[in-house]
Protein backbone atom coordinates (compact mmCIF):
# COMPACT_ATOMS: atom_id res chain seq x y z
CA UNK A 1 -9.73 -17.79 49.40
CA UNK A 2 -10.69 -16.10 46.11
CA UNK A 3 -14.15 -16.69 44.22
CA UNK A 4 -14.69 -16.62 41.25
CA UNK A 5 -17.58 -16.95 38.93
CA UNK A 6 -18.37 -18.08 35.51
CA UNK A 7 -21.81 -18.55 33.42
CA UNK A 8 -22.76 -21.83 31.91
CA UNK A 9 -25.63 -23.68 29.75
CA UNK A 10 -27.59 -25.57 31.46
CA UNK A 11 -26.85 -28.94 30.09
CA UNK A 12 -22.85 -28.30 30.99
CA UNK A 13 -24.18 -27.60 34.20
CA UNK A 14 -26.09 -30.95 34.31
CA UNK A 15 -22.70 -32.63 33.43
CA UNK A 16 -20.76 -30.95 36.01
CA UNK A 17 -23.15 -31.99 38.57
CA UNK A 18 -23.32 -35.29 37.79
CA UNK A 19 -20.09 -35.41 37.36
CA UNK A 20 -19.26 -33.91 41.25
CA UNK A 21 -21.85 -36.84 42.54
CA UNK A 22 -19.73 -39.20 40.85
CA UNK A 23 -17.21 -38.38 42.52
CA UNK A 24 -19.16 -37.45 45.73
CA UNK A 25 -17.89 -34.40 46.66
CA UNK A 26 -18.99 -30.59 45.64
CA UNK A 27 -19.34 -28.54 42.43
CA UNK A 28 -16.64 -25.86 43.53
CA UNK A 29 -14.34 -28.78 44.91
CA UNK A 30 -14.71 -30.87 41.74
CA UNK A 31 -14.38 -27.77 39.15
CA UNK A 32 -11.10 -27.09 41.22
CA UNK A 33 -9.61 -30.30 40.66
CA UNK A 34 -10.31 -30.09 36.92
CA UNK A 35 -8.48 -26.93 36.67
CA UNK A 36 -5.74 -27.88 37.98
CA UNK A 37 -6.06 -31.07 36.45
CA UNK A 38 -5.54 -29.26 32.82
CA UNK A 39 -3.28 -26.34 34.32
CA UNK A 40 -0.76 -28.60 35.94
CA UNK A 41 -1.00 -31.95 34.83
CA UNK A 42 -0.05 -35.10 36.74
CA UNK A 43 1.65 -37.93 35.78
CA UNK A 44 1.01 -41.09 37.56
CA UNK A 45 3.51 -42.30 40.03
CA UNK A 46 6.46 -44.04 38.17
CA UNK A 47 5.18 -42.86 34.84
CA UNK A 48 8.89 -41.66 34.11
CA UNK A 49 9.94 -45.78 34.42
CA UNK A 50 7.62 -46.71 31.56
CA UNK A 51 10.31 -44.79 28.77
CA UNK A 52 12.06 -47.42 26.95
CA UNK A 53 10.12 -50.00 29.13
CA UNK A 54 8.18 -51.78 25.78
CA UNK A 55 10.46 -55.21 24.72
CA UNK A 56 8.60 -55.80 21.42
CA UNK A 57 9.61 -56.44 18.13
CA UNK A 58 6.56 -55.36 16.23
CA UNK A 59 6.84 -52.21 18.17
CA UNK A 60 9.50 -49.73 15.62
CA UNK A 61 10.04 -46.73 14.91
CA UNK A 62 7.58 -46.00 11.78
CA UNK A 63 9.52 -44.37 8.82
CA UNK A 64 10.42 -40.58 8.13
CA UNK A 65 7.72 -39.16 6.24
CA UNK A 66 8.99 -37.23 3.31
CA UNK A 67 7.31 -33.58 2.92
CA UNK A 68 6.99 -34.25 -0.98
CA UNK A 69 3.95 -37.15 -0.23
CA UNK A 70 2.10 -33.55 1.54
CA UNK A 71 -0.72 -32.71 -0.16
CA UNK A 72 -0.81 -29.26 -1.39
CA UNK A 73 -2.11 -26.61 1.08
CA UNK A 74 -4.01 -23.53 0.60
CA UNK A 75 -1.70 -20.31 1.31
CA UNK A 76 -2.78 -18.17 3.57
């Protein structure tokens, strides 16, 4: 399996180790699953059942902004 190394401030690394005890396993094992965490995210199981799934009527669509109420930007 490839390595791979990286530098990091120390109070990242703090974070990362607590973070690994948390979830008790190791650094390497826990900075893999949060790259592929952000790489390839997961959606929970079912997630795709949840469209449409909200029966509320104070839930609407809001209203189409106009771009005249913009504010004036700075051109670049």
């Amino acid at each position: 399996m490839p390595q791979l190394s990286i530098y990091i401030d120390e109070p990242t690394l703090e974070k990362v180790e607590k973070a690994a005890k948390r979830h008790n396993t190791s650094i390497s094992k826990w900075v893999v699953e949060q790259l592929k965490a952000s790489i390839d995210p997961v959606y929970p199981a079912s997630y795709e059942n949840l469209f449409g799934s909200i029966d509320d009527s104070t839930f609407t669509e809001p209203n189409e902004l106009h771009f005249g109420a913009d504010m004036k930007r700075e051109s670049l």
